[in-house]
Protein backbone atom coordinates (compact mmCIF):
# COMPACT_ATOMS: atom_id res chain seq x y z
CA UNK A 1 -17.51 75.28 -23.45
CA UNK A 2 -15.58 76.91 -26.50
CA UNK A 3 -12.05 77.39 -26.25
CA UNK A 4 -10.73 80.73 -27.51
CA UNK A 5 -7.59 80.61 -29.81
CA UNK A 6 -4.94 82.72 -31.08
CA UNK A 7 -2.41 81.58 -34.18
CA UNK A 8 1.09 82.82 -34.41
CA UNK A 9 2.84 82.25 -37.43
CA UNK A 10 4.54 84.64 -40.11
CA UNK A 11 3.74 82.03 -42.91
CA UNK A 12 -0.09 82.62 -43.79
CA UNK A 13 -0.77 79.27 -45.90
CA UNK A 14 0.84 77.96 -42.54
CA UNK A 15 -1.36 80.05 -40.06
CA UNK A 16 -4.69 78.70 -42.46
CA UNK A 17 -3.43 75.49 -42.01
CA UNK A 18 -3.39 75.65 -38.55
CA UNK A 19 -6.53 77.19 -38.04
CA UNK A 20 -8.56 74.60 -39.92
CA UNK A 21 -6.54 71.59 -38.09
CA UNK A 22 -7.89 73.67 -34.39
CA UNK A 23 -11.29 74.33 -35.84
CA UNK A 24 -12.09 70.78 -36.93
CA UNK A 25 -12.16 70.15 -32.67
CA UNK A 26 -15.21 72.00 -32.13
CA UNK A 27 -13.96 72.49 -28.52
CA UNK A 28 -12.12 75.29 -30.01
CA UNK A 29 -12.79 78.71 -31.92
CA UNK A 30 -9.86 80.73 -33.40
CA UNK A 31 -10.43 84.33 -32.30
CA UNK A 32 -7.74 85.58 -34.55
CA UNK A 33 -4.04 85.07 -36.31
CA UNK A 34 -0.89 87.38 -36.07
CA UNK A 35 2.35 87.01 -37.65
CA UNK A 36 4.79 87.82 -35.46
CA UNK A 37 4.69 88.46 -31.31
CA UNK A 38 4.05 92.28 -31.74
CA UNK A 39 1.10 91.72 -33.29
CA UNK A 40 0.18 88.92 -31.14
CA UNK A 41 1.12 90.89 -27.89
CA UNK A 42 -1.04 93.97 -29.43
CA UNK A 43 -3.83 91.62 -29.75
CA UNK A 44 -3.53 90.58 -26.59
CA UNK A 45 -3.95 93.80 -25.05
CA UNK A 46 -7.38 94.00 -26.70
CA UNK A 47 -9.03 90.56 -25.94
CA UNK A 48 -8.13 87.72 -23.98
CA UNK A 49 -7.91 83.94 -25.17
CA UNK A 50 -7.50 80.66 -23.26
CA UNK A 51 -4.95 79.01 -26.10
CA UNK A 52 -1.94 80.34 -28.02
CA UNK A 53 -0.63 78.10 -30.65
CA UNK A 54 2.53 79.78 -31.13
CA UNK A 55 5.28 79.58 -33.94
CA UNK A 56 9.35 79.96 -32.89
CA UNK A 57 10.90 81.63 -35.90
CA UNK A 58 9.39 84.41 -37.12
CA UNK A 59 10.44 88.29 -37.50
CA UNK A 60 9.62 91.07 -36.12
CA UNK A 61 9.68 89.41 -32.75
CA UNK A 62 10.21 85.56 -32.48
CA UNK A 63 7.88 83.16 -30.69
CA UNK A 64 10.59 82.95 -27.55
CA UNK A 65 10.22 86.31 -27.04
CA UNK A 66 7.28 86.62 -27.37
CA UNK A 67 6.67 83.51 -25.05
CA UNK A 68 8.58 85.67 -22.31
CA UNK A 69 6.42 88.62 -22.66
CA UNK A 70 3.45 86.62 -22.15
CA UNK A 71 4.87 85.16 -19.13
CA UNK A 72 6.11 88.87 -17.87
CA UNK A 73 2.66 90.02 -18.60
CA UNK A 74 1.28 87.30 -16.14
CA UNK A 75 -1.43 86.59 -18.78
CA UNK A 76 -3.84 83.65 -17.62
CA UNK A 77 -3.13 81.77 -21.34
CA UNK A 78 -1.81 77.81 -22.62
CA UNK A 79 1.07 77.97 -25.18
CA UNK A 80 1.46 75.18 -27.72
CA UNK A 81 4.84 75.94 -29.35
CA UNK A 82 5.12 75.17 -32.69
CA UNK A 83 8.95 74.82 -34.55
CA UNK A 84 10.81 73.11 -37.76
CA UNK A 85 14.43 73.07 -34.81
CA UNK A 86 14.05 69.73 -32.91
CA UNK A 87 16.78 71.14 -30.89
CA UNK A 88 16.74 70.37 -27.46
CA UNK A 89 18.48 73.66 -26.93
CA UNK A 90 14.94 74.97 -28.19
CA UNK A 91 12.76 72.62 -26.34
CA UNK A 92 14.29 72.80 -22.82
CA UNK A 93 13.88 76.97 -23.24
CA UNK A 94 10.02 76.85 -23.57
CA UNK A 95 9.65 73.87 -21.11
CA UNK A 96 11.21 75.92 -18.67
CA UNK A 97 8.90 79.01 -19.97
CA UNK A 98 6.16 76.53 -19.36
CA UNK A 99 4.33 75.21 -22.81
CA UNK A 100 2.13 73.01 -22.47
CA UNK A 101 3.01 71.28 -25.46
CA UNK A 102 5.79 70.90 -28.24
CA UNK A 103 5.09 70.38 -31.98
CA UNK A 104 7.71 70.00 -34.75
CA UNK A 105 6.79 70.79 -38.25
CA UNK A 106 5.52 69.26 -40.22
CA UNK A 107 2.83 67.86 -37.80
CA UNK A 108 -0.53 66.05 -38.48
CA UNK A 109 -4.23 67.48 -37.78
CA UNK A 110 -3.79 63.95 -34.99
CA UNK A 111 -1.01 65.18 -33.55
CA UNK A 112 -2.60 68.73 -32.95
CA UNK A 113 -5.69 66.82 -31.74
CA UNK A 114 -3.93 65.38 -29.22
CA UNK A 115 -2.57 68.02 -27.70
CA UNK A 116 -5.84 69.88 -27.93
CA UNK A 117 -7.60 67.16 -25.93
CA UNK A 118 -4.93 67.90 -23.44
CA UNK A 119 -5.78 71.12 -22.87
CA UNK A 120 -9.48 69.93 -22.42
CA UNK A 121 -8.86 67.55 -20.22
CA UNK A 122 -6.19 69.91 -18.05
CA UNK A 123 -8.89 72.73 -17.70
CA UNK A 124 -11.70 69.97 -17.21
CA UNK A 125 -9.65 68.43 -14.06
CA UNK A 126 -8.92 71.81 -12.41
CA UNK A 127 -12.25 73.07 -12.70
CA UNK A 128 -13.94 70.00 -11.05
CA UNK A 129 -11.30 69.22 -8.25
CA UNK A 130 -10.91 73.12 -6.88
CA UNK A 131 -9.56 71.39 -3.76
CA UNK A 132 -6.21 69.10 -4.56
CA UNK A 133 -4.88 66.71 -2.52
CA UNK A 134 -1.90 64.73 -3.47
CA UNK A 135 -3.22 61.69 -5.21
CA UNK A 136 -5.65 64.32 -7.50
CA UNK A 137 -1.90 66.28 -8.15
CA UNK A 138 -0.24 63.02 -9.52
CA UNK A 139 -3.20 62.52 -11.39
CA UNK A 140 -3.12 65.60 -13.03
CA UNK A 141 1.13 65.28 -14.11
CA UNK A 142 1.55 62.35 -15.04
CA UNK A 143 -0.15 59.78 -17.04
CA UNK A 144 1.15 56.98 -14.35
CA UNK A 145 -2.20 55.38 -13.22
CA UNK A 146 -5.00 53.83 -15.80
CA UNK A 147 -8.51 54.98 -13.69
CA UNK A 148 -11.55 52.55 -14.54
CA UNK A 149 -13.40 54.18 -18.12
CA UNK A 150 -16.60 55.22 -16.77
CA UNK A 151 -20.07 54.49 -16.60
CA UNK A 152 -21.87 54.14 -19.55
CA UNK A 153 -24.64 56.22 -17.99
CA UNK A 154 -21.78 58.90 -17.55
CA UNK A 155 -19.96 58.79 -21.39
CA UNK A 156 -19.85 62.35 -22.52
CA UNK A 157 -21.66 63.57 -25.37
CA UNK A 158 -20.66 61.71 -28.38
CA UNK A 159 -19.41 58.62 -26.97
CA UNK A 160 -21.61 55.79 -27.20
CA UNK A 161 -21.25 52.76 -25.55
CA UNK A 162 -21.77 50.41 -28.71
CA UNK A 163 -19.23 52.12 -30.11
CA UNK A 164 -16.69 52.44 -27.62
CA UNK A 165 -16.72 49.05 -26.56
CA UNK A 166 -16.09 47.72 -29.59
CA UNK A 167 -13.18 50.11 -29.69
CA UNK A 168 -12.13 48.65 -26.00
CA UNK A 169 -12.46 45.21 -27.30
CA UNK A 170 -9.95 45.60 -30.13
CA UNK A 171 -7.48 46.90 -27.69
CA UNK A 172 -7.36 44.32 -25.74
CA UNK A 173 -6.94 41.74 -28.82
CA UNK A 174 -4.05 44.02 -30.14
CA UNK A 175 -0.15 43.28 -29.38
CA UNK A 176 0.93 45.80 -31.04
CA UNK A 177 0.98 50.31 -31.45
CA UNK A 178 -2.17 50.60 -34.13
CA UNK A 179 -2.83 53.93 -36.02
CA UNK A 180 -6.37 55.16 -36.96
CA UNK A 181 -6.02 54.48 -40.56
CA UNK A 182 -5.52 51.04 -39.18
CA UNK A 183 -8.15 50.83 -37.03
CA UNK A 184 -10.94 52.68 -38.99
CA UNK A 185 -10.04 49.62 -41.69
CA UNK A 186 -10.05 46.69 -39.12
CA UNK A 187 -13.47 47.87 -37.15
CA UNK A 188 -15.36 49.59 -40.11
CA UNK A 189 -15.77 53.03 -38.54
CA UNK A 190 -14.73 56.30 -40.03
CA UNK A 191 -11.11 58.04 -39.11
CA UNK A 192 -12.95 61.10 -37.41
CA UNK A 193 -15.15 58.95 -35.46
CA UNK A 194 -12.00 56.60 -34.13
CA UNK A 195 -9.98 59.72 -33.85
CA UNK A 196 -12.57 61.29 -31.64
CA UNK A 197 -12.91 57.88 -29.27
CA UNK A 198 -9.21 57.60 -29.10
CA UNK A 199 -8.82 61.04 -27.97
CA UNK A 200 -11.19 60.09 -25.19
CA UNK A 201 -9.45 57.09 -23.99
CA UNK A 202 -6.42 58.80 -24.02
CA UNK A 203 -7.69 61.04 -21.32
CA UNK A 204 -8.97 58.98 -19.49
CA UNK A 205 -6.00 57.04 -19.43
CA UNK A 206 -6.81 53.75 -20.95
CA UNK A 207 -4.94 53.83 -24.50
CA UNK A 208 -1.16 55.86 -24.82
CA UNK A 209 -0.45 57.39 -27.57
CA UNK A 210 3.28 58.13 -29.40
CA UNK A 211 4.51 59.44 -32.82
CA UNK A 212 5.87 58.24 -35.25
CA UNK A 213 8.29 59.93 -37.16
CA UNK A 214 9.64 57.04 -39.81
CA UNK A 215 6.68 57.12 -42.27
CA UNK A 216 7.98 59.09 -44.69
CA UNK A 217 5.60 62.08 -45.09
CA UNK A 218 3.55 63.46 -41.95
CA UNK A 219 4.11 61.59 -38.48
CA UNK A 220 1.25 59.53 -37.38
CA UNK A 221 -0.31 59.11 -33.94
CA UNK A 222 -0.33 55.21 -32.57
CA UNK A 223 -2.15 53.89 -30.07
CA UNK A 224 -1.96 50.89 -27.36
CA UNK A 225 -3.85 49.61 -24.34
CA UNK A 226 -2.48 51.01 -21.31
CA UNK A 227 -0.72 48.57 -19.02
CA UNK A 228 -2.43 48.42 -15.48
């Protein structure tokens, strides 16, 4: 399944940017780009899309307002909001408007790759479990448990089991957060093949992931077995 996507951002080297970092996940397909929320709200009277990667300050109309609209408008659509304030003034207002996810400029194609894959794996859980019970709810908010990786008989396409279990046993020889610069050195492989098995991991809850934020250009995405 392809994942439609619309771009919000008044800044159009940004908005490119940003389209390039969502179509290197060929989950996704950007649909189109506005630059402000009256032109994204006037698109969205015309088509529909599953994904809005949304930018705070902008004219016009700013992405908060624009947020509430959606929400008003009851539209069926994922938010990732996208800001250079790290207020949490700013974050607890679209938490409570209900974004999925939070990303403060400047931000690397990993970072955005991770919160992409948590879309995917969102939409993939609620279509397979239409019934929920309570243990399939916790499953689904928080990242709590570490399920069993599955079969290899049962990998998705593009995971092979050579591969990933080499992956699986450098984890669990590693004390300490790795990136994927790091790893792609240690194991051999290339970044966007690591990046795309540590995305999978990730949802299935056998790695964690954080950022960090002290490397003195772009913040990088690190990785570490999840304790059981």
């Amino acid at each position: 399944m392809t994942y439609k996507v619309l771009i919000v951002d008044d800044d159009p080297m940004v908005a490119d940017i940003n389209r390039h970092y969502v179509e290197k996940n060929d989950s996704f397909s950007v649909k189109g780009i506005a630059r402000n929320g009256e032109e994204a709200l006037a698109f969205l009277e015309k088509d529909s899309v599953d994904l809005i990667v949304l930018d705070v300050f902008m004219p016009v109309m700013d992405g908060i307002e624009t947020l509430k609209n959606i929400r008003n408008r009851k539209d069926n659509v994922e938010v990732i909001m996208v800001t250079a304030a790290n207020d949490t003034a700013t974050l607890e207002q679209t938490m409570h408007l209900g974004v999925m996810d939070y990303l403060v400029k400047p931000f690397s194609l990993e970072r955005l790759q991770v919160a992409l894959e948590k879309f995917v794996a969102k939409h993939k859980f609620i279509s397979q479990n239409t019934v929920l019970d309570q243990s399939k709810i916790d499953s689904l908010i928080t990242t709590s448990s570490a399920p069993a990786i599955v079969k290899a008989e049962e990998l998705p396409k593009g995971i092979q089991k050579k591969t990933l279990d080499k992956i699986l046993e450098f984890f669990d020889t590693a004390t300490y957060w790795q990136s994927v610069d790091m790893i792609s050195k240690k194991l051999g492989i290339s970044i966007v093949t690591i990046r795309h098995y540590l995305n999978y991991l990730v949802q299935e809850k056998v790695l964690e992931e954080t950022i960090n934020y002290e490397t003195g250009g772009h913040p990088s995405v690190l990785y570490r077995k999840l304790a059981k």
